[in-house]
C-alpha atoms as a PDB file:
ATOM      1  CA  UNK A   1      72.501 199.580  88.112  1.00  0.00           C
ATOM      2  CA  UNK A   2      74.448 198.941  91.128  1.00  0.00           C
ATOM      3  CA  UNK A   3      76.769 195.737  91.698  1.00  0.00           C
ATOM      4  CA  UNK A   4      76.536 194.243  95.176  1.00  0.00           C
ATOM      5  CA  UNK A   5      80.085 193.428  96.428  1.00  0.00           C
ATOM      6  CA  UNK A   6      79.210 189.949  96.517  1.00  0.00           C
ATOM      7  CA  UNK A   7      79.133 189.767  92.596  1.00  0.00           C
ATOM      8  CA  UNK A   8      81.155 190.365  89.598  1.00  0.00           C
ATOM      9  CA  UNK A   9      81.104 191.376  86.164  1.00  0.00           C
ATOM     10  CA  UNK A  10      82.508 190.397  82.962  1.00  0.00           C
ATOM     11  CA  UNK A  11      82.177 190.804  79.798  1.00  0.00           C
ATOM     12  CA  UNK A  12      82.569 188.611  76.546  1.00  0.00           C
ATOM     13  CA  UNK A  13      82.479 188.819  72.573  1.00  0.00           C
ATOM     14  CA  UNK A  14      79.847 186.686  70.912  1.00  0.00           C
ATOM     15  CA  UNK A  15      78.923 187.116  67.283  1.00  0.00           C
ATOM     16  CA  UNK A  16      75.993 189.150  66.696  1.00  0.00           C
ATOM     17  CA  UNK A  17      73.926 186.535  65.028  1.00  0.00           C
ATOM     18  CA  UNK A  18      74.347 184.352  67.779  1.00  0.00           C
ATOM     19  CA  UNK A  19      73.783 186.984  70.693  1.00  0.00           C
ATOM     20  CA  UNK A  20      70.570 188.057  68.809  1.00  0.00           C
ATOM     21  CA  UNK A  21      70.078 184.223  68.713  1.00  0.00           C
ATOM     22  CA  UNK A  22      70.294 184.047  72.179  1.00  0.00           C
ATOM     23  CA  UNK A  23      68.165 187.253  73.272  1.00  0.00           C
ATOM     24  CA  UNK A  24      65.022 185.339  71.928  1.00  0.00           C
ATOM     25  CA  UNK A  25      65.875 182.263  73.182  1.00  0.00           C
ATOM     26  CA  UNK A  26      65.637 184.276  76.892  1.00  0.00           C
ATOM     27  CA  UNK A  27      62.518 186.428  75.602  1.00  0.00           C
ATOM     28  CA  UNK A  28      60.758 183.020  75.416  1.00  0.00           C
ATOM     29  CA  UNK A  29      61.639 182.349  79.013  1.00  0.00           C
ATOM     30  CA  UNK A  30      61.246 185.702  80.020  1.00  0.00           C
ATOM     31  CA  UNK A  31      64.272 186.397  80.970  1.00  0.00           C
ATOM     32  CA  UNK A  32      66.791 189.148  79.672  1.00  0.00           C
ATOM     33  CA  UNK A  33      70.098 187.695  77.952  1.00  0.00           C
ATOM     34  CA  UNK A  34      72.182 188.822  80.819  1.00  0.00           C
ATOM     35  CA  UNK A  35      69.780 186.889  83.632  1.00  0.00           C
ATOM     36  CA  UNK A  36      69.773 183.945  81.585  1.00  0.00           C
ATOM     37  CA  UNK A  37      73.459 183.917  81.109  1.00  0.00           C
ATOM     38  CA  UNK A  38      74.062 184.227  84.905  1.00  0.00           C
ATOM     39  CA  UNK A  39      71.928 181.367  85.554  1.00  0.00           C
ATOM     40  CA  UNK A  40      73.586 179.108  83.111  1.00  0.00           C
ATOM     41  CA  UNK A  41      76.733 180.224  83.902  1.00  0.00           C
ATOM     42  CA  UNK A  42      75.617 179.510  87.975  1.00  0.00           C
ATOM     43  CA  UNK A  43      73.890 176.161  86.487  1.00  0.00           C
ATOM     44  CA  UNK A  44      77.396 174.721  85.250  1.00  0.00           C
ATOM     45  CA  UNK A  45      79.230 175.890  87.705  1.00  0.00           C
ATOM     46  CA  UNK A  46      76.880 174.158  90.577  1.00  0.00           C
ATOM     47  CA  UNK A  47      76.937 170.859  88.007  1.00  0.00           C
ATOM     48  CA  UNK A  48      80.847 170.810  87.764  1.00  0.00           C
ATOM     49  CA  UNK A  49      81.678 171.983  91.083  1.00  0.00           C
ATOM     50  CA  UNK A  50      84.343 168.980  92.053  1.00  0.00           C
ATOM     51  CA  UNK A  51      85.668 171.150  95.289  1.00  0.00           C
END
């Protein structure tokens, strides 16, 4: 998978229980863990933006 130069990656350390937690909660929105992380992660950012 290629990164656009516009974007970055990062990583972090969840438990296990709640990662796998997490996958299905994106299954059910059909989503893969990593999309659905982006968008939250773009979600709070766009709610808390105070610039």
């Amino acid at each position: 998978m290629v990164i656009k130069k516009e974007n970055h990656r990062f990583v972090i350390i969840i438990p296990k229980e709640t990662f796998d937690k997490f996958k299905i909660l994106a299954e059910k929105e059909k989503r893969s863990a990593s999309n659905l992380a982006a968008k939250m992660i773009e979600d709070y950012v766009k709610n808390n933006d105070k610039m």
